[in-house]
N, C-alpha and C. Protein backbone atom coordinates (compact mmCIF):
# COMPACT_ATOMS: atom_id res chain seq x y z
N UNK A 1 101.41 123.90 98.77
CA UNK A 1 102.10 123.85 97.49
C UNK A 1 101.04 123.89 96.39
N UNK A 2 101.26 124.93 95.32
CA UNK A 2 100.54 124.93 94.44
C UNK A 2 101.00 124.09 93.36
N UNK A 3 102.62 123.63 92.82
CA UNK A 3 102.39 123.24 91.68
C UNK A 3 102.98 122.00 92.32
N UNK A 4 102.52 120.69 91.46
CA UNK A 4 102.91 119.72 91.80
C UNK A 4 103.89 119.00 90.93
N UNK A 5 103.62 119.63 89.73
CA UNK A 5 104.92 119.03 88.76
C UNK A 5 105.52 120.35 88.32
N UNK A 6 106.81 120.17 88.12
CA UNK A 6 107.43 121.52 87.40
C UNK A 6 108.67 121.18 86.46
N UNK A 7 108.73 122.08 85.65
CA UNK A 7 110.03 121.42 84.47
C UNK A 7 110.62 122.71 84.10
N UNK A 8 112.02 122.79 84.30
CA UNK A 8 113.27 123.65 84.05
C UNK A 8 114.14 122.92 83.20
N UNK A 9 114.67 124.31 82.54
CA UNK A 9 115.86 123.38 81.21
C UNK A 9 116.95 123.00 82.34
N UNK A 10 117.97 121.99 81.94
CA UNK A 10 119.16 121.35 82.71
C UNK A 10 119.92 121.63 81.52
N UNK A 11 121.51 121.56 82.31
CA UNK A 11 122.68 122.00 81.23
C UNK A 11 123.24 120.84 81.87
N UNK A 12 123.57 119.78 80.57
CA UNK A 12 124.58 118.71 81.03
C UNK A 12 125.59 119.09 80.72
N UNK A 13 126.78 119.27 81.65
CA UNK A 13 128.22 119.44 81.35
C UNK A 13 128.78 117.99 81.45
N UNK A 14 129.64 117.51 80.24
CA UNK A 14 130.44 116.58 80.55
C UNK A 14 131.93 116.47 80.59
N UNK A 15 132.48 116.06 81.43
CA UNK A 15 134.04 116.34 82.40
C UNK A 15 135.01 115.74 81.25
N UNK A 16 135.58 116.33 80.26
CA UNK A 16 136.59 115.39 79.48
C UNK A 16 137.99 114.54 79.91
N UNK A 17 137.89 114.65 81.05
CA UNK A 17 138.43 113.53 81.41
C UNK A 17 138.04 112.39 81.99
N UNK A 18 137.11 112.77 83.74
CA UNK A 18 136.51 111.59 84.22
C UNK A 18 134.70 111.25 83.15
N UNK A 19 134.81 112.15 81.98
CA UNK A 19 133.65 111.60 81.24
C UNK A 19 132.08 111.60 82.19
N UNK A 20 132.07 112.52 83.42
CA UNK A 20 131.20 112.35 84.22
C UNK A 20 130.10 113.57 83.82
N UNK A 21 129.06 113.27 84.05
CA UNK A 21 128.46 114.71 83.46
C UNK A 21 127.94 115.40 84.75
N UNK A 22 127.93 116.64 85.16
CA UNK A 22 127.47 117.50 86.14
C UNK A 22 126.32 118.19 84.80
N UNK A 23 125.53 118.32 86.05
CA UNK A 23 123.72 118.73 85.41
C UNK A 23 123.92 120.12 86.52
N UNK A 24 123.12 121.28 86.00
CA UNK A 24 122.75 122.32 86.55
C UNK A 24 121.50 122.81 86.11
N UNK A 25 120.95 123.72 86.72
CA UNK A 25 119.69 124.64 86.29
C UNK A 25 119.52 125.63 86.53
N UNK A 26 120.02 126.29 85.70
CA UNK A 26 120.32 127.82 85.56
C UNK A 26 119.21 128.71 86.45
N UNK A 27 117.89 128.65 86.10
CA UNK A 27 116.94 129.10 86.78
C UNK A 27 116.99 128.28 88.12
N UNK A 28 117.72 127.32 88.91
CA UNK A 28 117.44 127.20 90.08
C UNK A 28 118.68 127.28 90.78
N UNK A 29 119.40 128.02 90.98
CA UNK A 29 120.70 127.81 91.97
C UNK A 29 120.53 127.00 93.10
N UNK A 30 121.66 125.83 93.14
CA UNK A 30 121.66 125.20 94.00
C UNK A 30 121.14 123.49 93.89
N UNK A 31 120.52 123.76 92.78
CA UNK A 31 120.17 122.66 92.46
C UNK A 31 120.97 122.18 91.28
N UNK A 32 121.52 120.83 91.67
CA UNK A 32 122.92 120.34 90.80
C UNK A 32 123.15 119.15 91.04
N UNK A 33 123.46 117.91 90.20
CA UNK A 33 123.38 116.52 90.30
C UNK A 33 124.74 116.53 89.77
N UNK A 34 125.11 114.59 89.39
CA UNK A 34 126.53 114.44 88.62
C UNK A 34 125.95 112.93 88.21
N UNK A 35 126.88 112.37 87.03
CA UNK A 35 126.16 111.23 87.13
C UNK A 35 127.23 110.44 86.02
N UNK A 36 127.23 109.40 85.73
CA UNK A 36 128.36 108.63 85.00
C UNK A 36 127.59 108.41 83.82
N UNK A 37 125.88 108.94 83.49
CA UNK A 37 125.42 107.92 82.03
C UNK A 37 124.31 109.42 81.97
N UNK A 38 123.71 109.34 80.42
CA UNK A 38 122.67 110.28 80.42
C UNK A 38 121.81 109.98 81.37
N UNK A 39 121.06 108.62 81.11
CA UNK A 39 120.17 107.81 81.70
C UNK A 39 119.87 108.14 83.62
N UNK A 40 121.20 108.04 83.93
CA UNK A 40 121.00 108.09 85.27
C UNK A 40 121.30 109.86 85.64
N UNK A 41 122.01 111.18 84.56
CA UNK A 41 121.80 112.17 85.08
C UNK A 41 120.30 112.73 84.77
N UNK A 42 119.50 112.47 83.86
CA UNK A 42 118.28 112.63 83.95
C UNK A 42 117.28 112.38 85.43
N UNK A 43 117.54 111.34 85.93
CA UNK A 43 116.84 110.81 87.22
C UNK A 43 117.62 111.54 88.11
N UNK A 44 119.18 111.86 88.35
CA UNK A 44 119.51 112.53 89.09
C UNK A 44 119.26 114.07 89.15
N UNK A 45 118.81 114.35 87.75
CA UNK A 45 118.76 116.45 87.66
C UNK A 45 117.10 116.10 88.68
N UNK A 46 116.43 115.39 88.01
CA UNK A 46 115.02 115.08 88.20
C UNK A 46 114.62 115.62 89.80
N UNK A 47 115.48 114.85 90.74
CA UNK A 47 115.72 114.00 91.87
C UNK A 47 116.48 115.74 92.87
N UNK A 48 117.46 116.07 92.13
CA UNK A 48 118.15 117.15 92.55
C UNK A 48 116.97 118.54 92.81
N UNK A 49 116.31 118.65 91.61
CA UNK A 49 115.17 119.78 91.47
C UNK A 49 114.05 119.50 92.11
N UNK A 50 113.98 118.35 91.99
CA UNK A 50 112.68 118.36 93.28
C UNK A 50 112.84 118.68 95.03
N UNK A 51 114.29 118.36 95.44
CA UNK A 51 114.64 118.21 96.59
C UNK A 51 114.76 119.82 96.56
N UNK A 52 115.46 120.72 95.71
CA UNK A 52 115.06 122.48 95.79
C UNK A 52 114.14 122.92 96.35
N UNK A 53 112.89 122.49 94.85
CA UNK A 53 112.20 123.33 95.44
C UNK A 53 110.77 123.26 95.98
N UNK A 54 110.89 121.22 96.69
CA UNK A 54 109.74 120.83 97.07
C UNK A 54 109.09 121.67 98.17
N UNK A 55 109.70 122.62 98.94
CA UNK A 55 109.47 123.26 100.10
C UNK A 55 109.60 124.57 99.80
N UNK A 56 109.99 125.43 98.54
CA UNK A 56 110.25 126.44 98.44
C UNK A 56 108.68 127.09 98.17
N UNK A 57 108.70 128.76 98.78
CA UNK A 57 107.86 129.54 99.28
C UNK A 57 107.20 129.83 97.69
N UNK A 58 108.14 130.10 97.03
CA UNK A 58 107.48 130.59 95.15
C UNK A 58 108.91 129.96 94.58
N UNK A 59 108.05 129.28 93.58
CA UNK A 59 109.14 128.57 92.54
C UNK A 59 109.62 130.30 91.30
N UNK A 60 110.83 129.44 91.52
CA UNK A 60 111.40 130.91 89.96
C UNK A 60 111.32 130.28 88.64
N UNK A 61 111.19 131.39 87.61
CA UNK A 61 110.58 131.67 86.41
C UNK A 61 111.38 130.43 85.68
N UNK A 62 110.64 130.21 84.68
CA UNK A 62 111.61 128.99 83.82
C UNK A 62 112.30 129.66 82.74
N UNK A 63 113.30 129.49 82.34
CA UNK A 63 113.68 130.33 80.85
C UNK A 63 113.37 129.45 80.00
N UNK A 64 112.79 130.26 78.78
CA UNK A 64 113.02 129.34 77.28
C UNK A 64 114.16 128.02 76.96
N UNK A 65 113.61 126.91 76.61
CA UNK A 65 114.44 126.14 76.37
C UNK A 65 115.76 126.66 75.27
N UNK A 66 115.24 127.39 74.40
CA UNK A 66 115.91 127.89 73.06
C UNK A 66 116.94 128.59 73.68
N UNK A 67 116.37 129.75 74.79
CA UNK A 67 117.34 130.89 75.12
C UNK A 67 118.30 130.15 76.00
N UNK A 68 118.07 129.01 76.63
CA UNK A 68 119.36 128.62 77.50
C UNK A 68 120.32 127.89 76.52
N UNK A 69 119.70 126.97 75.31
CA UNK A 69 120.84 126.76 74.27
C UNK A 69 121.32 127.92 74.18
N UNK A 70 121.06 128.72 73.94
CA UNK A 70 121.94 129.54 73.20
C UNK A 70 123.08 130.50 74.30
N UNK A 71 122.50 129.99 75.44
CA UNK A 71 123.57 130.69 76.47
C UNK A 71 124.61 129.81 76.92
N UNK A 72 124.39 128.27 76.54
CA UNK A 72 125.35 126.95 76.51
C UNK A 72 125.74 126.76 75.58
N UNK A 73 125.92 126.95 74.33
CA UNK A 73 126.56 126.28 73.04
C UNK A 73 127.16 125.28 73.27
N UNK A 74 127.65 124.16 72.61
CA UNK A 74 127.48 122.64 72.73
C UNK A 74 127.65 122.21 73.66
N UNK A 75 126.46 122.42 74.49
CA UNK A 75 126.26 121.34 75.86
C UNK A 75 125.13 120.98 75.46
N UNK A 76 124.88 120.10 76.08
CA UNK A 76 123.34 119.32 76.23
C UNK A 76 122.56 120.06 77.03
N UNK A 77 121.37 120.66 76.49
CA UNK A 77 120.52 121.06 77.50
C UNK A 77 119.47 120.67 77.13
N UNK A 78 118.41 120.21 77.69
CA UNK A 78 116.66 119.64 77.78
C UNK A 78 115.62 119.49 79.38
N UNK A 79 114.78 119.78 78.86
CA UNK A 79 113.95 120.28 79.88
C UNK A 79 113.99 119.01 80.74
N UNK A 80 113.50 118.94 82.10
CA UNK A 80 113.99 118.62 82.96
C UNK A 80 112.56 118.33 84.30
N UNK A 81 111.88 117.30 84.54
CA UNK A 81 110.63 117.17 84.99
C UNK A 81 110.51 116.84 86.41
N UNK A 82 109.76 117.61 87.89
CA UNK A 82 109.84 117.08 88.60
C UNK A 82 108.65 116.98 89.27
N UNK A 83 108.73 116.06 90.00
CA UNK A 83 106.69 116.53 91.05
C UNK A 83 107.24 116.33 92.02
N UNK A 84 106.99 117.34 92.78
CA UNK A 84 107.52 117.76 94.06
C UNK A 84 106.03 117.08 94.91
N UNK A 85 105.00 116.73 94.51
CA UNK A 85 103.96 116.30 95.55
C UNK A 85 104.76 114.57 95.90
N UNK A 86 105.73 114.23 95.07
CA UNK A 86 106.40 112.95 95.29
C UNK A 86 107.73 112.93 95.44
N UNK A 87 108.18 113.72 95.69
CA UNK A 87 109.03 114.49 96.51
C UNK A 87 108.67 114.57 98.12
N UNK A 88 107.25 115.42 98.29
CA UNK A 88 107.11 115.44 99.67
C UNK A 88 106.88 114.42 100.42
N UNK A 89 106.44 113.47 99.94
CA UNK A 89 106.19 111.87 100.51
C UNK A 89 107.20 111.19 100.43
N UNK A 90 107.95 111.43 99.43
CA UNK A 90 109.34 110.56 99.94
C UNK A 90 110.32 111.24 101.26
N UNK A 91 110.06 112.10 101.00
CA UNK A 91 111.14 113.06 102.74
C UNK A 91 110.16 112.82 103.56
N UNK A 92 108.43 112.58 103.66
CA UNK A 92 107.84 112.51 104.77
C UNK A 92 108.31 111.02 105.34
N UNK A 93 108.38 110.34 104.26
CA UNK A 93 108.69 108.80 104.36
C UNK A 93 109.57 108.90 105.20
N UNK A 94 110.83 109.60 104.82
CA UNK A 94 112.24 108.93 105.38
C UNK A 94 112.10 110.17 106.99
N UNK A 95 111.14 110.91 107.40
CA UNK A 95 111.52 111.72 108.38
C UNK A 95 111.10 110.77 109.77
């Protein structure tokens, strides 16, 4: 693994009814959290993107923070931080 930390914008969607927010990352399919508070979908997008693409062969491109606002209009979107070198020690942990 070459990079050990990496950061992609997240799109918080929040559910107007159960008020729950689902997190995505456009640049990473597949990687997707949910969470009941900002606080805890931050640690969960965090947590979600590292488990992607701690093992992946080449990480994909990040888009502009600006250009994914503007492909979400009023959602929450902000960049999004993970280190996959602590990532790999926690799955080595639990294997």
């Amino acid at each position: 693994m070459t990079h050990n930390v990496v950061t992609y914008p997240a799109v918080f969607k929040r559910d107007p009814d159960t008020r729950r927010l689902t997190i995505i990352f456009p640049d990473v399919p597949g990687a997707i959290s949910e969470a009941a508070s900002m606080n805890s979908a931050s640690a969960n997008a965090a947590a979600a993107l590292g488990l992607i693409l701690y093992d992946a062969p080449s990480l994909p491109a990040s888009t502009p923070l600006a250009e994914v606002q503007r492909a979400y209009p009023g959602e929450t979107v902000q960049l999004i931080t993970a280190d996959l070198a602590e990532v790999v020690r926690t799955v080595t942990n639990l294997a």
